[in-house]
C-alpha atoms as a PDB file:
ATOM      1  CA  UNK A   1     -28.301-107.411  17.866  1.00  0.00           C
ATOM      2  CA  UNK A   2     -30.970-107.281  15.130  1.00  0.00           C
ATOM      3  CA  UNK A   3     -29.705-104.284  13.215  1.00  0.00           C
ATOM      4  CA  UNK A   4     -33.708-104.291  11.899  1.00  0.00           C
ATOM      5  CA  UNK A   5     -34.721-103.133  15.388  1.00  0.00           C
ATOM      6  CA  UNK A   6     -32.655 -99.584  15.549  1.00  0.00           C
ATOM      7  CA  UNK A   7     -34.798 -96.762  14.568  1.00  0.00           C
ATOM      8  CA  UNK A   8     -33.336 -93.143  15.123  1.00  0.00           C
ATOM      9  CA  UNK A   9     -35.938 -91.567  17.529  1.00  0.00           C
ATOM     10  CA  UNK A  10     -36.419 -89.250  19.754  1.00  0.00           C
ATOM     11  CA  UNK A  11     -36.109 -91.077  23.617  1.00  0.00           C
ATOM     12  CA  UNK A  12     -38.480 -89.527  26.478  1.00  0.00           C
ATOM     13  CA  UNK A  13     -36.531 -86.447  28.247  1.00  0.00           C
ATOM     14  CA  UNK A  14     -33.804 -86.427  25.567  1.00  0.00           C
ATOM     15  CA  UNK A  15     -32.872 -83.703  23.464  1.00  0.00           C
ATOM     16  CA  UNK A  16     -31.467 -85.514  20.030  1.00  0.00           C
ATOM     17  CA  UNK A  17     -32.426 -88.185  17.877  1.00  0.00           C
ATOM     18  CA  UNK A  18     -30.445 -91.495  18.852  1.00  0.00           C
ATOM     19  CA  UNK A  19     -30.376 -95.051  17.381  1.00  0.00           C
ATOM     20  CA  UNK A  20     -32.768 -96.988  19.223  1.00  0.00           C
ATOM     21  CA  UNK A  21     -33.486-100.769  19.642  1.00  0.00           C
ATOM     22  CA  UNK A  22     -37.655-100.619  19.410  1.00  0.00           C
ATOM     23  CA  UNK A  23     -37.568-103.746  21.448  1.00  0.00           C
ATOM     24  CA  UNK A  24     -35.663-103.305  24.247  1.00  0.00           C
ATOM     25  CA  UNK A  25     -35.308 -99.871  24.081  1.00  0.00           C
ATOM     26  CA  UNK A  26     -31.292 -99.884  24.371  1.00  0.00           C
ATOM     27  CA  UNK A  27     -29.217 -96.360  23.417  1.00  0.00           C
ATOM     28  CA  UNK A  28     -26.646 -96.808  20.557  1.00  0.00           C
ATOM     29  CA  UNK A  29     -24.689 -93.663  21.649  1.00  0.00           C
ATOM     30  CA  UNK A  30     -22.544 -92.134  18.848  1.00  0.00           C
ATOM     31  CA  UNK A  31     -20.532 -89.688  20.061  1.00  0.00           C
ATOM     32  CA  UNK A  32     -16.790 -87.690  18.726  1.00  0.00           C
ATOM     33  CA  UNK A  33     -13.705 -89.389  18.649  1.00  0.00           C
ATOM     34  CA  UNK A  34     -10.619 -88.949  19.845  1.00  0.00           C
ATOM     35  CA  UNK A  35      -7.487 -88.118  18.512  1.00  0.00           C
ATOM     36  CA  UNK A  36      -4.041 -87.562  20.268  1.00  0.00           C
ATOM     37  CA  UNK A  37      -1.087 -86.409  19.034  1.00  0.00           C
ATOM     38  CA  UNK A  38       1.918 -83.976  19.238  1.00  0.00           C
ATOM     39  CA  UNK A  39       3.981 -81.258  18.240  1.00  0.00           C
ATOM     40  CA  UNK A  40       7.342 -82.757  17.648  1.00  0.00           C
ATOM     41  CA  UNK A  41      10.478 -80.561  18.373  1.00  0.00           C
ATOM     42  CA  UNK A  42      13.510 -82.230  16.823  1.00  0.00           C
ATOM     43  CA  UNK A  43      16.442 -80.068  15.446  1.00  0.00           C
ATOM     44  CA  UNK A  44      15.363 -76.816  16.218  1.00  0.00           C
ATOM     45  CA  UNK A  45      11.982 -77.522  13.756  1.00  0.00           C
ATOM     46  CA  UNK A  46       9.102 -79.385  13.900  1.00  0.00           C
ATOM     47  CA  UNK A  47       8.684 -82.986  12.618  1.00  0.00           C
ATOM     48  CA  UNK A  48       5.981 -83.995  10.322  1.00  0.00           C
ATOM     49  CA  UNK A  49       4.763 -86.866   8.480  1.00  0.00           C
ATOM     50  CA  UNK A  50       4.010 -87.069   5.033  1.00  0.00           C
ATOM     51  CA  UNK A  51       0.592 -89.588   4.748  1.00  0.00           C
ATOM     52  CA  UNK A  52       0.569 -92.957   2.767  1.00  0.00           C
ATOM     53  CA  UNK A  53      -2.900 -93.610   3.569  1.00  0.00           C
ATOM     54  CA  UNK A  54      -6.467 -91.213   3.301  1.00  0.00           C
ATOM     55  CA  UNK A  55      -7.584 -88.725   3.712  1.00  0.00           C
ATOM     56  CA  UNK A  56      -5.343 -86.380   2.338  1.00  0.00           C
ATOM     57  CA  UNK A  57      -2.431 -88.849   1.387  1.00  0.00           C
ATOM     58  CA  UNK A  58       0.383 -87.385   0.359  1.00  0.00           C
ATOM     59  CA  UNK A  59       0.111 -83.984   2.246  1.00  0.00           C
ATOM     60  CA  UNK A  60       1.547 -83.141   5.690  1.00  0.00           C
ATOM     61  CA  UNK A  61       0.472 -83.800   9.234  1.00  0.00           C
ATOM     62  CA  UNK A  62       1.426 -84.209  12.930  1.00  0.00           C
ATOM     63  CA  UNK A  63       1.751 -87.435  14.250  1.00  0.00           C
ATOM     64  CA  UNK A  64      -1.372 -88.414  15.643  1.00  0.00           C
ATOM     65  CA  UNK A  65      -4.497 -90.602  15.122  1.00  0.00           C
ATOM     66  CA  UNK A  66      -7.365 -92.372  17.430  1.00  0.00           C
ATOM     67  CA  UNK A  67      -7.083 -93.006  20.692  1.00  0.00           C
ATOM     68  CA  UNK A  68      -7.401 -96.922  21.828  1.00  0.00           C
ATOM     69  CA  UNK A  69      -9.623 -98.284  24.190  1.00  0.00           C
ATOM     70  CA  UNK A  70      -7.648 -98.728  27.525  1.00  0.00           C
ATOM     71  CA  UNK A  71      -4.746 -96.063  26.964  1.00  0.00           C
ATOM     72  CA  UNK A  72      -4.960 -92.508  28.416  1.00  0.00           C
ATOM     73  CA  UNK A  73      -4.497 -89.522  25.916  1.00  0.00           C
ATOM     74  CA  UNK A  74      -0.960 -89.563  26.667  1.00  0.00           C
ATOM     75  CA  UNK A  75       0.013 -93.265  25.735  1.00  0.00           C
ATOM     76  CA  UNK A  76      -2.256 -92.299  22.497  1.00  0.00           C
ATOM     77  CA  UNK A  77       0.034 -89.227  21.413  1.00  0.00           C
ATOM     78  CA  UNK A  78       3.333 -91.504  22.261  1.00  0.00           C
ATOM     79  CA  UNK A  79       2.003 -94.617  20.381  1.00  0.00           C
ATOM     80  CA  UNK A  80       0.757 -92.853  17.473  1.00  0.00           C
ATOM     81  CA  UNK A  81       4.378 -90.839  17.142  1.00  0.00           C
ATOM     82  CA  UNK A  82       5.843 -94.272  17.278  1.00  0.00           C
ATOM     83  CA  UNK A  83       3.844 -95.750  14.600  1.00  0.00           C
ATOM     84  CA  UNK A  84       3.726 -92.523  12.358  1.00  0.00           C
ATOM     85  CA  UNK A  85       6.799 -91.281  12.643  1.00  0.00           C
ATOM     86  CA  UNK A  86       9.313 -93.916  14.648  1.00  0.00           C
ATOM     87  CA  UNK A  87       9.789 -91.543  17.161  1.00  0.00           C
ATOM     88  CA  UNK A  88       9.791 -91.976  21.375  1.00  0.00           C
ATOM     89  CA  UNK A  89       8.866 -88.493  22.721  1.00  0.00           C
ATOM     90  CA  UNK A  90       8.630 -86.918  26.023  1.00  0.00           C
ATOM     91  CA  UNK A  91       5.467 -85.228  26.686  1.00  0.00           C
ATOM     92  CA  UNK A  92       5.878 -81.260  28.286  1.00  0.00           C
ATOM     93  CA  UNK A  93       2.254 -80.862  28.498  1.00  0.00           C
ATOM     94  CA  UNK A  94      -1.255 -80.229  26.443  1.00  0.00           C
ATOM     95  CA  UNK A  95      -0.479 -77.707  23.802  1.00  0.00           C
ATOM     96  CA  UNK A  96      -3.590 -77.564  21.792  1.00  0.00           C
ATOM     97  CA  UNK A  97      -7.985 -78.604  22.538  1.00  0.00           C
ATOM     98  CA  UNK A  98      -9.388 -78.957  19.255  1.00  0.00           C
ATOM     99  CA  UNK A  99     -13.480 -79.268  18.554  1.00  0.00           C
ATOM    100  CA  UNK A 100     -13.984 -80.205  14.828  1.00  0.00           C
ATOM    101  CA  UNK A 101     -18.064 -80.786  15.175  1.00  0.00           C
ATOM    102  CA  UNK A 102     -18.135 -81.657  11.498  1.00  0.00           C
ATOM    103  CA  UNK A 103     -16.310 -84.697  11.475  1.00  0.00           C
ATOM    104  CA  UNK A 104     -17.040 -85.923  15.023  1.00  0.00           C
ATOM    105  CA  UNK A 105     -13.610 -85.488  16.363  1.00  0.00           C
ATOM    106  CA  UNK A 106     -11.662 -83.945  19.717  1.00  0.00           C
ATOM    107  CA  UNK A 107      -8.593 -83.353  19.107  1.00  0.00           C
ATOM    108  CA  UNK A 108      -5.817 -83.479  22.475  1.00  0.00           C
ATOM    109  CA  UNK A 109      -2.200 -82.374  20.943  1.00  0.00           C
ATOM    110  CA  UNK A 110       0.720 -82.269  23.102  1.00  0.00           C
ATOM    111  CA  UNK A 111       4.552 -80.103  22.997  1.00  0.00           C
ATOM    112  CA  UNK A 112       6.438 -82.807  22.935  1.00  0.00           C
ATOM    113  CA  UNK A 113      10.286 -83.306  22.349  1.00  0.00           C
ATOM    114  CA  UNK A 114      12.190 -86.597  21.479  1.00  0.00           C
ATOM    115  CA  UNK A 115      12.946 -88.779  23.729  1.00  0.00           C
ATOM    116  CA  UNK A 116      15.352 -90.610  22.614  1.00  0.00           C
ATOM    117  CA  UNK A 117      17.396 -89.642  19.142  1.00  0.00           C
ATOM    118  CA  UNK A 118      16.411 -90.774  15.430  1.00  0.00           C
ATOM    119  CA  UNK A 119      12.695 -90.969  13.741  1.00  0.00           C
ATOM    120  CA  UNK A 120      11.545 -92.546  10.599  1.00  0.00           C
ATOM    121  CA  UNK A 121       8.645 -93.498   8.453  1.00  0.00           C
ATOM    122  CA  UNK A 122       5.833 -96.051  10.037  1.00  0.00           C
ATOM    123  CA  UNK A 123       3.410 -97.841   7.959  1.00  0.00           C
ATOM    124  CA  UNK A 124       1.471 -94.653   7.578  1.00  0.00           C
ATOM    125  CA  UNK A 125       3.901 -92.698   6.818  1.00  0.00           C
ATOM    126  CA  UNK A 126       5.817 -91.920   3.282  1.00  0.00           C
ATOM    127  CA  UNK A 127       8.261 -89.722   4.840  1.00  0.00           C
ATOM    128  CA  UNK A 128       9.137 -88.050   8.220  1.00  0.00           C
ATOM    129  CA  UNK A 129      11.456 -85.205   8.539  1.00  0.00           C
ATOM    130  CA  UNK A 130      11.809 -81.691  10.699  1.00  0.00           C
ATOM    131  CA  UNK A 131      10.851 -78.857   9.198  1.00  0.00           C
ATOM    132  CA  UNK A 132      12.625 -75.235  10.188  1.00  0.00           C
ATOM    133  CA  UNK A 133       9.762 -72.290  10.967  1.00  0.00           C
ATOM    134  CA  UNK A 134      10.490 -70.776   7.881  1.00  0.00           C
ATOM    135  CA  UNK A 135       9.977 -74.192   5.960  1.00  0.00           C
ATOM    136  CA  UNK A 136       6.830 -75.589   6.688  1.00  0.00           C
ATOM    137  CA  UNK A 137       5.141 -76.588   3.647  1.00  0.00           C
ATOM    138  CA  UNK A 138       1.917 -74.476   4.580  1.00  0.00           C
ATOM    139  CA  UNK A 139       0.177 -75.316   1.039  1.00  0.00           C
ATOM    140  CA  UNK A 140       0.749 -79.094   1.852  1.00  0.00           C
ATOM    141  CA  UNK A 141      -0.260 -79.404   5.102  1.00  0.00           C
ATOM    142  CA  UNK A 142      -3.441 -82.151   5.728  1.00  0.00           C
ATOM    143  CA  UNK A 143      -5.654 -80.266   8.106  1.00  0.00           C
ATOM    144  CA  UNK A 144      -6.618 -77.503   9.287  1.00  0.00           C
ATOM    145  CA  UNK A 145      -5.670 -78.205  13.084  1.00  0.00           C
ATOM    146  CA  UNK A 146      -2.272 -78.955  11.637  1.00  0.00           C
ATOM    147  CA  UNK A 147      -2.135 -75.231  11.125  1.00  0.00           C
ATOM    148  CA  UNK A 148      -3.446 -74.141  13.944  1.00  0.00           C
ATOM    149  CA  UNK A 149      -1.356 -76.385  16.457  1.00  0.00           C
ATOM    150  CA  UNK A 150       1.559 -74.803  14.489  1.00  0.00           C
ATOM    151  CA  UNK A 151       0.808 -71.523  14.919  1.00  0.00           C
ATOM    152  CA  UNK A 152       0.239 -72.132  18.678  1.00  0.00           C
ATOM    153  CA  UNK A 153       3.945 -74.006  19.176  1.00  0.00           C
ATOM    154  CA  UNK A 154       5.527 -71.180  17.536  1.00  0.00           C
ATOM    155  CA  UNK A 155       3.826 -68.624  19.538  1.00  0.00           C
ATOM    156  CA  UNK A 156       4.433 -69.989  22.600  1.00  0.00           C
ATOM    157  CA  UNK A 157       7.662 -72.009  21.658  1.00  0.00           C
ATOM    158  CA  UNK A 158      10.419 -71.677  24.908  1.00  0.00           C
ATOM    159  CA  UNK A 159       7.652 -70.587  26.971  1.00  0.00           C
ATOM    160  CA  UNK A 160       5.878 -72.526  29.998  1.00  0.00           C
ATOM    161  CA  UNK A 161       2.813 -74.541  29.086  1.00  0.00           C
ATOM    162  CA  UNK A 162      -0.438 -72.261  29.841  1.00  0.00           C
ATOM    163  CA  UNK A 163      -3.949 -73.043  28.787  1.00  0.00           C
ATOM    164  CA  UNK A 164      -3.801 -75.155  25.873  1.00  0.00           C
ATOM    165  CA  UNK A 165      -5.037 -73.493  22.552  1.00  0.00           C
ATOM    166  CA  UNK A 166      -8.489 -73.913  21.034  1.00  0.00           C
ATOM    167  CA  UNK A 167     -10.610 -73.582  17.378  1.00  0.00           C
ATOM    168  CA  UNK A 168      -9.679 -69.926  15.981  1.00  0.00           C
ATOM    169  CA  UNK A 169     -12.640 -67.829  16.736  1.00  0.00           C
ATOM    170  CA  UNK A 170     -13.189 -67.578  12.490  1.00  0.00           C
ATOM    171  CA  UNK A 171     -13.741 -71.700  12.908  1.00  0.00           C
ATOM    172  CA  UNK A 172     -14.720 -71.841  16.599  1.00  0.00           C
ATOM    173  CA  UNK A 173     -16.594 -75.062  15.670  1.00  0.00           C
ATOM    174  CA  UNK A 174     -14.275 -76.725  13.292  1.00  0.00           C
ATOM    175  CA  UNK A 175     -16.564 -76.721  10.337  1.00  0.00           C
ATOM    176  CA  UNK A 176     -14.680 -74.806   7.662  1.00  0.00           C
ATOM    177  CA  UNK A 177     -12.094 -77.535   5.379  1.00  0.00           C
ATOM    178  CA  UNK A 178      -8.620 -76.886   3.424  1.00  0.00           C
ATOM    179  CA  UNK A 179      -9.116 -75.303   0.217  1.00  0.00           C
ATOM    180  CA  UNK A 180      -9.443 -77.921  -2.279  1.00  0.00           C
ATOM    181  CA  UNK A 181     -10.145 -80.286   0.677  1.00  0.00           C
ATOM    182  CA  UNK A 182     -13.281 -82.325   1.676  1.00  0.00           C
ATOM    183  CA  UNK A 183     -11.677 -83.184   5.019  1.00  0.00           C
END
């Protein structure tokens, strides 16, 4: 594929500009990602992971990352808990929907529970601990769906699994960053 041949244009009966090869006249769709990931209940808290790698190193997230081509959203969330966070986890259900139209991304977080006893720091990962309600390091968390997924398990923590959550109407797109935060 001659890179040299793409043009963004506008194909016949479509609404959007979309990288086009001028000679054959093949679609390069780009379209969001996927990320999967959970809400962690381990000793009464919530577990989070400290980053080691951008964006936002050093600050606080869920376990969670890109889905994988050939794995359902499920196997995402439990593989990316395993490699963030060293934890096996039991799924209850979808938690949280997440559009965040200014990176690209869909975001599918799960409750989730452990599965089996004991976590630990992953390769992208500095640290990974539970955090009590009252503890969360709100100032240090990585993302704004961090919060908001958060929020959501607390509201609705010990009660049945309804219609997952979705952008706050004041960020119903998923446009507005952290503070201090380019992502």
């Amino acid at each position: 594929m001659d890179e040299q041949s793409f043009q963004r244009i506008q194909p016949d009966g479509d609404e959007h500009e979309r990288l086009t090869c001028t000679r054959c006249g093949f679609i390069a769709y780009e379209n969001p990602k996927i990320i999967a990931g959970a809400v962690v209940e381990a000793e009464g808290g919530v577990l989070l992971c400290r980053r080691a790698i951008e964006p936002r190193s050093g600050f606080w997230t869920l376990p969670a990352g890109y889905m994988e081509l050939g794995e359902t959203v499920e196997e995402a969330a439990r593989r990316e808990a395993w490699e963030e966070a060293r934890v096996r986890i039991a799924l209850d259900g979808v938690l949280a929907l997440y559009s965040i139209a200014r990176i690209g991304q869909v975001q599918v977080l799960f409750r989730a529970r452990l599965a089996e006893p004991g976590w630990g720091a992953g390769p992208e990962s500095l640290e990974v601990r539970p955090f009590a309600w009252t503890d969360i390091p709100w100032d240090e968390l990585a993302f704004p769906s961090v919060r908001w997924a958060l929020r959501h398990w607390h509201a609705t923590r010990g009660q049945p699994l309804s219609a997952p959550a979705t952008n706050p109407p004041e960020d119903a797109r998923g446009t507005t960053p952290l503070e201090g935060s380019a992502i």
